[in-house]
Protein backbone atom coordinates (compact mmCIF):
# COMPACT_ATOMS: atom_id res chain seq x y z
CA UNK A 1 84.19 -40.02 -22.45
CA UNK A 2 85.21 -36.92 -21.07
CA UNK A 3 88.19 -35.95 -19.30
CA UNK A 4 85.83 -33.55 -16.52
CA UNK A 5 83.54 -36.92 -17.00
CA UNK A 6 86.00 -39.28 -15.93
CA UNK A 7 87.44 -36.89 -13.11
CA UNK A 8 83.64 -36.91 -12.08
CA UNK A 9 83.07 -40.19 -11.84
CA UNK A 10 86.01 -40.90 -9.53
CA UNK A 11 85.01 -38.65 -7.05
CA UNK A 12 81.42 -37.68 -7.00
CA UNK A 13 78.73 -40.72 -5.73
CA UNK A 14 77.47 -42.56 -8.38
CA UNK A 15 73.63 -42.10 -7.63
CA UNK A 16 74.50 -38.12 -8.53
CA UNK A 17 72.39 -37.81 -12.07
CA UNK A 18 73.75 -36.55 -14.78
CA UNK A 19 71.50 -35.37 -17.84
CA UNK A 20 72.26 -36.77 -21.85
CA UNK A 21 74.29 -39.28 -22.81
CA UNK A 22 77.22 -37.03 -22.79
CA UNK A 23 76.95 -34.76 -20.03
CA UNK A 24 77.05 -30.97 -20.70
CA UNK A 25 79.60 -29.17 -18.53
CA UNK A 26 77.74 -25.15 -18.75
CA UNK A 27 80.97 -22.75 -18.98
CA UNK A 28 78.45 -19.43 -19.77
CA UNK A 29 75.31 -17.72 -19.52
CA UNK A 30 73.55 -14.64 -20.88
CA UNK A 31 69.96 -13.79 -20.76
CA UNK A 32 67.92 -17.03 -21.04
CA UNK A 33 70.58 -18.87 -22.94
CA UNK A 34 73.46 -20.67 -21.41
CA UNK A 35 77.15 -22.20 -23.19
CA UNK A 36 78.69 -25.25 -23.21
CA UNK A 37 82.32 -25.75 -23.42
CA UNK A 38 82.34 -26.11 -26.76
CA UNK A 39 80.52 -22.96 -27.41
CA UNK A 40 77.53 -24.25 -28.08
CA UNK A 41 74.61 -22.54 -27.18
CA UNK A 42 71.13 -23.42 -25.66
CA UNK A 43 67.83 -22.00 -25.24
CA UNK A 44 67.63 -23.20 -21.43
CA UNK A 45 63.76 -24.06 -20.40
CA UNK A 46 65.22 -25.98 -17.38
CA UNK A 47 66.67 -22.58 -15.83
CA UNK A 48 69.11 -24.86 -13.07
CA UNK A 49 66.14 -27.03 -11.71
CA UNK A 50 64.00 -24.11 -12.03
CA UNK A 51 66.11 -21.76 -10.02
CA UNK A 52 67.77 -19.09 -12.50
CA UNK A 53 64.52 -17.24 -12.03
CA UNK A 54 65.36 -14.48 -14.16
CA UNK A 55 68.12 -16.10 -16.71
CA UNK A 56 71.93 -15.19 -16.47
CA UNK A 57 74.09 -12.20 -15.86
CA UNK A 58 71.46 -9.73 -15.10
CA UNK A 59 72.59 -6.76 -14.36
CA UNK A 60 70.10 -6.13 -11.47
CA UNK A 61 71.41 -9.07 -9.62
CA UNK A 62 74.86 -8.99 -10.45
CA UNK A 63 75.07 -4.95 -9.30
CA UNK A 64 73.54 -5.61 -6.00
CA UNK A 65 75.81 -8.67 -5.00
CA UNK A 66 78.93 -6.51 -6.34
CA UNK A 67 77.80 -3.80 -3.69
CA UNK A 68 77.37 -6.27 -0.77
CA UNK A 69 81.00 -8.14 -1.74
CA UNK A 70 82.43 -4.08 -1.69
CA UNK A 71 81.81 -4.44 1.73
CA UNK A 72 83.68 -6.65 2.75
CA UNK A 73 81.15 -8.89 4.49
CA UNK A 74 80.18 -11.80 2.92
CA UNK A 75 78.98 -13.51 6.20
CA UNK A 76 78.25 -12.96 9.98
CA UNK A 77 75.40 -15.54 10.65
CA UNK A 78 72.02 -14.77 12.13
CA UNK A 79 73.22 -13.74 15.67
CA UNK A 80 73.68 -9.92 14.21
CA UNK A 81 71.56 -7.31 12.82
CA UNK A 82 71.06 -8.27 9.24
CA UNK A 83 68.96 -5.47 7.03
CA UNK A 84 69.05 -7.53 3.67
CA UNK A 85 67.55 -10.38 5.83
CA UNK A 86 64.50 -8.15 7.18
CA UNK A 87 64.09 -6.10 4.02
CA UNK A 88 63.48 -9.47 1.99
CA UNK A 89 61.26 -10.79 5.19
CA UNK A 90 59.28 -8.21 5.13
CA UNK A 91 58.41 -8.56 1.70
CA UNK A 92 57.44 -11.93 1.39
CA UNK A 93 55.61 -11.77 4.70
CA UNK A 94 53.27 -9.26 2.70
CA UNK A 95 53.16 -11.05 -0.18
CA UNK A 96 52.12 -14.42 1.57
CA UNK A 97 49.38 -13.07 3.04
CA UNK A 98 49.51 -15.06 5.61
CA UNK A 99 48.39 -12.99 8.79
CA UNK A 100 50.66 -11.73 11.21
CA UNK A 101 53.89 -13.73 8.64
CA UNK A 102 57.24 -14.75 10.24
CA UNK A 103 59.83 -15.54 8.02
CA UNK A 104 63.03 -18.01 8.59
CA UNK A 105 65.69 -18.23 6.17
CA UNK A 106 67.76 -21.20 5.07
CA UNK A 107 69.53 -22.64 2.50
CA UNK A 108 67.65 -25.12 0.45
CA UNK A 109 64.06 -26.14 -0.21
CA UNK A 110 64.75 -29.36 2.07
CA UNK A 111 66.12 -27.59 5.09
CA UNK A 112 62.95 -25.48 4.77
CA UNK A 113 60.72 -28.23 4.81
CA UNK A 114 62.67 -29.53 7.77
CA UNK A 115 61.99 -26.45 9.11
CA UNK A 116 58.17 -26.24 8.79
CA UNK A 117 57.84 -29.33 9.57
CA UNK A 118 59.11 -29.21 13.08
CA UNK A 119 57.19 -25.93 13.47
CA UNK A 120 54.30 -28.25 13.03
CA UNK A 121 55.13 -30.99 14.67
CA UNK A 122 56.18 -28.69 17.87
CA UNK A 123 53.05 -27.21 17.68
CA UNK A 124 50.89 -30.03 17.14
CA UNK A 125 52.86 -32.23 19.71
CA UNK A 126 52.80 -34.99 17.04
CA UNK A 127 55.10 -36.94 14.64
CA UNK A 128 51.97 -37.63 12.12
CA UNK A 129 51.75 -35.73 9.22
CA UNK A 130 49.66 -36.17 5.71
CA UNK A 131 51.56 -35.70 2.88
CA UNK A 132 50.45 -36.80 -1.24
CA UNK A 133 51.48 -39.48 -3.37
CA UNK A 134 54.09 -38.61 -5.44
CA UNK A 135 55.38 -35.43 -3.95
CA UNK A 136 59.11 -35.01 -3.56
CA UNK A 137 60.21 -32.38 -0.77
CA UNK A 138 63.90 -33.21 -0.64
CA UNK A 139 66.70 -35.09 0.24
CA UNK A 140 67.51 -35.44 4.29
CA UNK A 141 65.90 -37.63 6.57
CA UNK A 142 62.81 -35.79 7.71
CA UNK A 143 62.09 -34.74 3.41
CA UNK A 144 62.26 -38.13 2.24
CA UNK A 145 60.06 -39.28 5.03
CA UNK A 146 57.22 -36.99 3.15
CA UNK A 147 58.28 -38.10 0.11
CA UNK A 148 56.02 -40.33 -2.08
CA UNK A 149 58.53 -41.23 -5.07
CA UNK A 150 60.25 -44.61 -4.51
CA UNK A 151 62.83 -43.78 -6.67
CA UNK A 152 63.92 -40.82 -4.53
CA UNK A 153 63.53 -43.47 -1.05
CA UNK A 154 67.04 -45.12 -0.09
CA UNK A 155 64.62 -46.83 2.52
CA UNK A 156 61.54 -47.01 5.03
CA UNK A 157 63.33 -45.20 7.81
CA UNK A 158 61.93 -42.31 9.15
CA UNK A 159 61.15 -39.60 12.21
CA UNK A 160 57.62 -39.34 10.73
CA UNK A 161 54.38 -41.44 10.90
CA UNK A 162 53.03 -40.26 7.58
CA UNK A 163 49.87 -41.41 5.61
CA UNK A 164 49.89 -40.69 1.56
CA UNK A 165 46.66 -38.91 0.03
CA UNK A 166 44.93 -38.90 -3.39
CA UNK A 167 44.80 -35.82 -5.08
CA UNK A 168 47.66 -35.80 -8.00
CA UNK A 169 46.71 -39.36 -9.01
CA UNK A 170 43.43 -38.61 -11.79
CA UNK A 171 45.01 -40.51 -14.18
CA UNK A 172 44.54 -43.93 -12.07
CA UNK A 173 42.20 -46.17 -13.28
CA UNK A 174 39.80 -46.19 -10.20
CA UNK A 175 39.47 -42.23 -10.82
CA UNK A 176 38.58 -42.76 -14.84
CA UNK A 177 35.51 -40.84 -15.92
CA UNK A 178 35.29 -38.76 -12.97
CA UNK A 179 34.94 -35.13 -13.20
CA UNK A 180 37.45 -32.29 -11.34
CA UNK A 181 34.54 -31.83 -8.92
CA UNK A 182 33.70 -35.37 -8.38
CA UNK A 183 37.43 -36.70 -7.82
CA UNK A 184 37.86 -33.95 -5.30
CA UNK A 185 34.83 -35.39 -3.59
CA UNK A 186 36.09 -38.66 -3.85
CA UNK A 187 39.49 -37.29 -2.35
CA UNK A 188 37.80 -35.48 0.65
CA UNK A 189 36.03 -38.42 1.53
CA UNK A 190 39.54 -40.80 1.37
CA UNK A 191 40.54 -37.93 3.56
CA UNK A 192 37.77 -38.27 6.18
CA UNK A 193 38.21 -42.27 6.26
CA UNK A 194 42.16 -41.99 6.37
CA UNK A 195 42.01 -39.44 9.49
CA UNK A 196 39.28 -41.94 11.16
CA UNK A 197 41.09 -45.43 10.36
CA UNK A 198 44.95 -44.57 9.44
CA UNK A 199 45.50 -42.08 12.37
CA UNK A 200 45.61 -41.35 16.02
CA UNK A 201 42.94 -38.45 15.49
CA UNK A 202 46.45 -35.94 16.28
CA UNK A 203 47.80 -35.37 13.06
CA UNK A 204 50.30 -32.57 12.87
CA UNK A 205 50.03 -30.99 8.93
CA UNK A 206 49.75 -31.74 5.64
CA UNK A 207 52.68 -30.22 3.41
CA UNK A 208 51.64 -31.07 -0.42
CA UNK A 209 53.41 -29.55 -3.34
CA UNK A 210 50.66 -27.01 -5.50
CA UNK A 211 52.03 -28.42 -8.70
CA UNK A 212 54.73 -31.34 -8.00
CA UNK A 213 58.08 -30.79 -9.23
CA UNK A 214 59.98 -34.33 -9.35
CA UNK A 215 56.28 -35.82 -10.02
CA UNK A 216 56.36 -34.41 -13.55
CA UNK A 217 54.42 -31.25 -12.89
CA UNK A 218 50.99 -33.63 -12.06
CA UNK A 219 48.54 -31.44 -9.87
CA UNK A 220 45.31 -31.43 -8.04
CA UNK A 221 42.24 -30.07 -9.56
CA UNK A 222 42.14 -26.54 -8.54
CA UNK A 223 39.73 -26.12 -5.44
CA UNK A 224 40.81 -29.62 -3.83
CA UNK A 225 43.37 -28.45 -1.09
CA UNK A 226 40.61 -25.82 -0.24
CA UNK A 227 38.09 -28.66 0.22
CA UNK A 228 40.90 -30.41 2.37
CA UNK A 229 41.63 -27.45 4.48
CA UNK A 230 37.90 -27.29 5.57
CA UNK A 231 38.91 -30.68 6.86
CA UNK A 232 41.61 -30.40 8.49
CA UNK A 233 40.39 -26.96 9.93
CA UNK A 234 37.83 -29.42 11.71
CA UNK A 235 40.33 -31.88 13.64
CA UNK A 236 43.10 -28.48 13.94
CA UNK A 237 45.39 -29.71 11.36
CA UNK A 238 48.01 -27.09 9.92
CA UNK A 239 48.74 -27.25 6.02
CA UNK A 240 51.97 -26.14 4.57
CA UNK A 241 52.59 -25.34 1.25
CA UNK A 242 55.42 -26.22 -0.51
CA UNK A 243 56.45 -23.16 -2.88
CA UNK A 244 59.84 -24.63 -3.71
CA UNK A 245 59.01 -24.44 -7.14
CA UNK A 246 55.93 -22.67 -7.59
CA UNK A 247 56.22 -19.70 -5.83
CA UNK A 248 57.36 -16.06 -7.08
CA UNK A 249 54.55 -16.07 -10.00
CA UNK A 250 55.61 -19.11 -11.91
CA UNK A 251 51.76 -20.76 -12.44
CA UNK A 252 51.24 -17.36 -14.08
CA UNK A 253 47.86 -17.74 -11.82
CA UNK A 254 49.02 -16.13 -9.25
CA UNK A 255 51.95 -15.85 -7.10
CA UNK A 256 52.19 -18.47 -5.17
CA UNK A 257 50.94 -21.79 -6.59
CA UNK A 258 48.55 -22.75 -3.28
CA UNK A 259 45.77 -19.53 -4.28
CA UNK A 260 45.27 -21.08 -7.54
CA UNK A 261 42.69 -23.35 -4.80
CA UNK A 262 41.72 -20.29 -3.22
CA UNK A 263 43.60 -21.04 0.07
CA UNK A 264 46.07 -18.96 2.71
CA UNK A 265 47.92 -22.27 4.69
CA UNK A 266 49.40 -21.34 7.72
CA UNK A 267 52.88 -22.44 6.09
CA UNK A 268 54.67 -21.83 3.19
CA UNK A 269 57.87 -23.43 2.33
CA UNK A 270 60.58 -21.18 -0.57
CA UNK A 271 63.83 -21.35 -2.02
CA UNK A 272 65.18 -21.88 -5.49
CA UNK A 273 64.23 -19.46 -7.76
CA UNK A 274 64.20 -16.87 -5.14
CA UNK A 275 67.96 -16.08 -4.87
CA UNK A 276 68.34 -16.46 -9.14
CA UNK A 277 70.95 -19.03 -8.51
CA UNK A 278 72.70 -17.98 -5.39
CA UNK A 279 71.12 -20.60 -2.19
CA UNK A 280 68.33 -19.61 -0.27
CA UNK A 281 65.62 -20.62 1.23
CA UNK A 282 63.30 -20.35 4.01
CA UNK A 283 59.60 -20.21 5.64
CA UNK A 284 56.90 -18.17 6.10
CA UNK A 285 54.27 -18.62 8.61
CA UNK A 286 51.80 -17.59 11.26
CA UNK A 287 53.77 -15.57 13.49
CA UNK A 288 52.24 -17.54 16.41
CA UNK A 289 53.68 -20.58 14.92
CA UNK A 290 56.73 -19.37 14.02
CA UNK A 291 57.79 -17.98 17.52
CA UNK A 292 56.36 -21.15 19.82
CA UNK A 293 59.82 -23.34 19.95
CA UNK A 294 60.90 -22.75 23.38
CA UNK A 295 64.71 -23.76 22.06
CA UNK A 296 67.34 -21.41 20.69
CA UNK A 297 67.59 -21.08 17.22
CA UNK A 298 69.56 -19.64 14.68
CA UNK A 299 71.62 -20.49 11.00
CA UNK A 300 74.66 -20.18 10.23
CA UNK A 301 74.29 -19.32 6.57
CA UNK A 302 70.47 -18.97 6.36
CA UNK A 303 70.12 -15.29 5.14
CA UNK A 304 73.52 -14.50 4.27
CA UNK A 305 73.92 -11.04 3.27
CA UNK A 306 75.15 -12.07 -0.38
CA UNK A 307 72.49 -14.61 -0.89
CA UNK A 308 70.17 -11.82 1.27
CA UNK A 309 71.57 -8.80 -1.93
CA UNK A 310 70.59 -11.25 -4.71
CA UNK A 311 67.70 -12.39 -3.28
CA UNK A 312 66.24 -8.79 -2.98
CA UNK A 313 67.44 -7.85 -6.54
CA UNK A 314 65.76 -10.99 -7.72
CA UNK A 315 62.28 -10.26 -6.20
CA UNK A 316 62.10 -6.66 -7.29
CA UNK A 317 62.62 -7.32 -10.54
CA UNK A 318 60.28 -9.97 -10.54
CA UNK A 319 57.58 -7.37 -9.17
CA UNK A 320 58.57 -4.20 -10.99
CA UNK A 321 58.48 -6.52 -14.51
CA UNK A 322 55.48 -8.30 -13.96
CA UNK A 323 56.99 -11.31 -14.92
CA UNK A 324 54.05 -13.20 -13.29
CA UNK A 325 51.77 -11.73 -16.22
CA UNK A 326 54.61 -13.14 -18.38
CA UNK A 327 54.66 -16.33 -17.35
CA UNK A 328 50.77 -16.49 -18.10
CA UNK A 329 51.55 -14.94 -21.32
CA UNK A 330 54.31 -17.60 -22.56
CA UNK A 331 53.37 -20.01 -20.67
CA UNK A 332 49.62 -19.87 -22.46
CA UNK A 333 51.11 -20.12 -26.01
CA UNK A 334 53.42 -23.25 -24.98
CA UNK A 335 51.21 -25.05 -23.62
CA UNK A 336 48.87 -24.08 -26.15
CA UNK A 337 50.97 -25.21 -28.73
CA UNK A 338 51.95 -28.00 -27.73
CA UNK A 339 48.53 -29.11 -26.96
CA UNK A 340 47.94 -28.95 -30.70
CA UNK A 341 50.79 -30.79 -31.67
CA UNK A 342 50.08 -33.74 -29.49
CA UNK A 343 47.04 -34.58 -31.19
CA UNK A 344 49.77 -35.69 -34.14
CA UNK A 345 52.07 -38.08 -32.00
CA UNK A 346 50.29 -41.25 -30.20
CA UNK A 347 53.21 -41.66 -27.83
CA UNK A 348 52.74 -38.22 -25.90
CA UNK A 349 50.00 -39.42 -23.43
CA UNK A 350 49.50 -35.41 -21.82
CA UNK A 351 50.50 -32.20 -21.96
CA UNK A 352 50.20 -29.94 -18.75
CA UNK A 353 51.06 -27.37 -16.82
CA UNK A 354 50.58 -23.83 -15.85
CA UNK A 355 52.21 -20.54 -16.67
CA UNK A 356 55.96 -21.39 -17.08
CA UNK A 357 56.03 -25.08 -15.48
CA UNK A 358 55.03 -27.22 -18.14
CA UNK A 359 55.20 -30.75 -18.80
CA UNK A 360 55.09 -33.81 -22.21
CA UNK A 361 54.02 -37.14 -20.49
CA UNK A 362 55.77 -40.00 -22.88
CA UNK A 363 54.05 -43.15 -23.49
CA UNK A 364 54.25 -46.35 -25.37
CA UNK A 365 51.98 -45.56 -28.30
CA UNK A 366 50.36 -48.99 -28.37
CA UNK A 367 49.85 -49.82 -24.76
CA UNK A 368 49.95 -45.92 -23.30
CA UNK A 369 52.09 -47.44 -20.51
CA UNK A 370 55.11 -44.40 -18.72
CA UNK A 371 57.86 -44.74 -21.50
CA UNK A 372 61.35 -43.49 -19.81
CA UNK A 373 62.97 -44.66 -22.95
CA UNK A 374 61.17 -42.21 -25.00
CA UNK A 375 61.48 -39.47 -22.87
CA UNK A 376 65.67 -39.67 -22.86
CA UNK A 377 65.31 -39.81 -26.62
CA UNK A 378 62.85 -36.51 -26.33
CA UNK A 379 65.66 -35.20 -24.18
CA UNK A 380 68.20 -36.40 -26.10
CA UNK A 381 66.41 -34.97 -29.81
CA UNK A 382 66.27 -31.59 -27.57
CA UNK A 383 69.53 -30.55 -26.49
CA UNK A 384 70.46 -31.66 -30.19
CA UNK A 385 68.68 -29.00 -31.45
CA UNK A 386 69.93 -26.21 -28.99
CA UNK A 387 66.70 -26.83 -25.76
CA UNK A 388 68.19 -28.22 -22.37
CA UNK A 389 65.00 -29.70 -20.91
CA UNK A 390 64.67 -31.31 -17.74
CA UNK A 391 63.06 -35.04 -16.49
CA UNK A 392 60.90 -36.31 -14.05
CA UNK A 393 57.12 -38.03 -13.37
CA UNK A 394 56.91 -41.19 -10.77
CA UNK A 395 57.75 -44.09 -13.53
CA UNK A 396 60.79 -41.06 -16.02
CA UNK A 397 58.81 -40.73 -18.25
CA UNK A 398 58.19 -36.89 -18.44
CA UNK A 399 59.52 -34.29 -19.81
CA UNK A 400 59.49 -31.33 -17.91
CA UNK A 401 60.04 -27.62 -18.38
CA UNK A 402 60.31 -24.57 -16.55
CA UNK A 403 62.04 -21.72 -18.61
CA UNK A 404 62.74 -18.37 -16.70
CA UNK A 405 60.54 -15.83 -16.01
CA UNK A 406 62.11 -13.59 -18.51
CA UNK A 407 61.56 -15.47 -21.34
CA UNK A 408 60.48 -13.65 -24.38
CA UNK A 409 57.70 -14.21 -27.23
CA UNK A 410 60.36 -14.56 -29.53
CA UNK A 411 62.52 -16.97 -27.22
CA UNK A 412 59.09 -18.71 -26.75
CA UNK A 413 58.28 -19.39 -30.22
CA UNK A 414 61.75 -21.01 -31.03
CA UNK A 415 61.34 -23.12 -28.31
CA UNK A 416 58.22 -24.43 -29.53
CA UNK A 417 59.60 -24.98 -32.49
CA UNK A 418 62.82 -27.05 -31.39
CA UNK A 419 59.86 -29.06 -29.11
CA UNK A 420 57.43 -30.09 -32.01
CA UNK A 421 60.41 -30.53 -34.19
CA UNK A 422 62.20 -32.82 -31.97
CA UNK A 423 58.63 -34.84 -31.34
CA UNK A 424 58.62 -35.46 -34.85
CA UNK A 425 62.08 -36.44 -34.85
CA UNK A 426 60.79 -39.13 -32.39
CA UNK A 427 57.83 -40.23 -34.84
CA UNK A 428 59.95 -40.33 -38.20
């Protein structure tokens, strides 16, 4: 063991996951590759939990957070002027295109589903809100009350009456057979019963994840949250969408993951890849929604001008590269690849994904039950080879990967390889 391991362990709570059997402490970083602390090097399709958006030390980013620490000002909180703050509002309130936007800024993915959710809750007068099995939306009280993933739940407790929905759950047995369109009719009608028997007919929102993160990258069938919004339009329910992961062009699709089903929700929830490793987050929404709390408000370090410099950087680059088109690009050729490979190794039960937010699903190749065990060997056979990966799905069993937006055809290739190579490790 370690000496930084052991120091860890002392001090740090023991439910704090640590990846590979012995933990990588990352000392460097340089385009999409990071260093260890023995100088080893890895092509990194994890990017930080999918937050160093554009890889490490880019100029871009670095330049502009130089300029705001010149300064002198590295905070004042949200009760001063703050131009960084409305230049980057007004930029993703045009890019949501949600009408008439609003944006609040915090500081993690969680505190901005906290925050949408008591825009909805305010607005709707109600604690009940819909929410889909085997999402994950974070880590405080209100998050893991919308969270479907009992191995993220420390208990039942919770500020929310919420009711669980099908729609990231095809692979159950009582969904076999059925087609995209007929499991999303199956899933609007589960929606229909569950609002007239599971409810009190005054159901705040739905927040639902376009592609779930923690859940292994599963997803609805494009098309089903706009067949839900037509119901909840009828009863005058509100539907975030949490963008904590897919937003900023990542599905390749488009830019955020919710118009892949043709939808504008009235919410969208942001952070992580947004500030390219420096903490922010935040909400856009209806501008009528966003200004109806009658109490004060403000955040202390929501929209910091540092975080508020890199965050700016960050998007512009991502819009003057067209790293969206990228993403479809790469992300097309992994997943492509991969797909072909699979059909060689009985224990990888899927491959999915879009853009660059892809996922192996690890199984027991006689039974096709979740293996966890094969997927820390995968993860394990990975790193080995110079890939840090990352893990997730309800039962750890996936694989996961979410390289940054950056990544090149070359970069793209070799991580193919070091994927198929490490399957067959696996199979040998």
């Amino acid at each position: 063991m370690s000496e930084l391991l052991t120091r860890h362990r002392a001090v740090m709570p023991r439910w704090m996951a640590l990846y590979y059997e012995q933990p990588v402490e990352i000392t460097g970083g340089k385009g999409n590759r990071v260093f260890d602390g023995a100088g080893d090097s890895y092509l990194d399709f994890f990017a930080g939990i999918l937050t160093n958006m554009i890889g490490y030390d880019v100029a871009e980013v670095r330049e502009a957070v130089e300029r705001q620490l010149a300064t002198g000002v590295v905070h004042t909180s949200t009760v001063y002027l703050l131009r960084g703050q409305v230049e980057l509002a007004e930029k993703i309130a045009r890019l949501s295109g949600i009408p008439d936007a609003k944006v609040f800024f915090t500081n993690s993915g969680t505190e901005a589903n906290e925050a949408a959710l008591l825009l909805a809750t305010y607005e709707r007068r109600s604690n009940q809100v819909l929410a889909m099995r085997q999402s994950y939306h974070g880590k405080s009280f209100g998050a893991t009350a919308v969270t479907s993933n009992r191995a993220w739940k420390n208990n039942g407790l919770t500020p929310f009456n919420t009711v669980f929905l099908h729609g990231a759950d095809k692979h159950l047995p009582q969904f076999a057979g059925l087609s995209d369109a007929d499991y999303i009719r199956v899933c609007v009608e589960d929606l229909r019963h569950t609002l007239a028997t599971a409810t009190g007919g005054d159901v705040a929102a739905l927040i639902a994840e376009p592609i779930q993160g923690v859940g292994g990258f599963t997803m609805a069938p494009d098309g089903l949250f706009a067949a839900y919004k037509e119901v909840l339009d009828e009863h005058g329910i509100l539907f975030i969408s949490d963008e904590v992961q897919t937003g900023w062009g990542r599905t390749g699709q488009s830019f955020f993951g919710i118009r892949n089903h043709g939808v504008t929700p009235d919410a969208m929830t942001f952070a992580k890849g947004l500030g390219n490793g420096f903490a922010v987050g935040g909400v856009v929404a209806r501008g009528d929604l966003m200004d109806a709390p009658h109490a004060v408000g403000l955040s202390t370090f929501g929209g910091n001008p540092v975080s508020m410099a890199a965050a700016n950087a960050t998007l512009d680059y991502v819009l003057s590269h067209d790293l969206q088109a990228n993403a479809a690009a790469q992300g097309s050729f992994l997943i492509s690849g991969l797909r072909e490979a699979a059909s060689r190794f009985p224990f990888v039960g899927d491959v999915r994904g879009k853009g660059l937010m892809f996922a192996l699903e690890l199984v027991d190749p006689e039974t096709g039950a979740p293996s966890p065990s094969l997927a820390a060997r995968m993860m394990e056979e990975t790193r080995r080879r110079g890939l840090l990966a990352g893990k997730g799905g309800l039962y750890g069993n996936v694989v996961r990967m979410a390289p940054p937006l950056t990544l090149t055809s070359e970069e793209a290739a070799e991580g193919l390889q070091i994927l198929v190579d490490s399957l067959e490790a696996i199979a040998s």
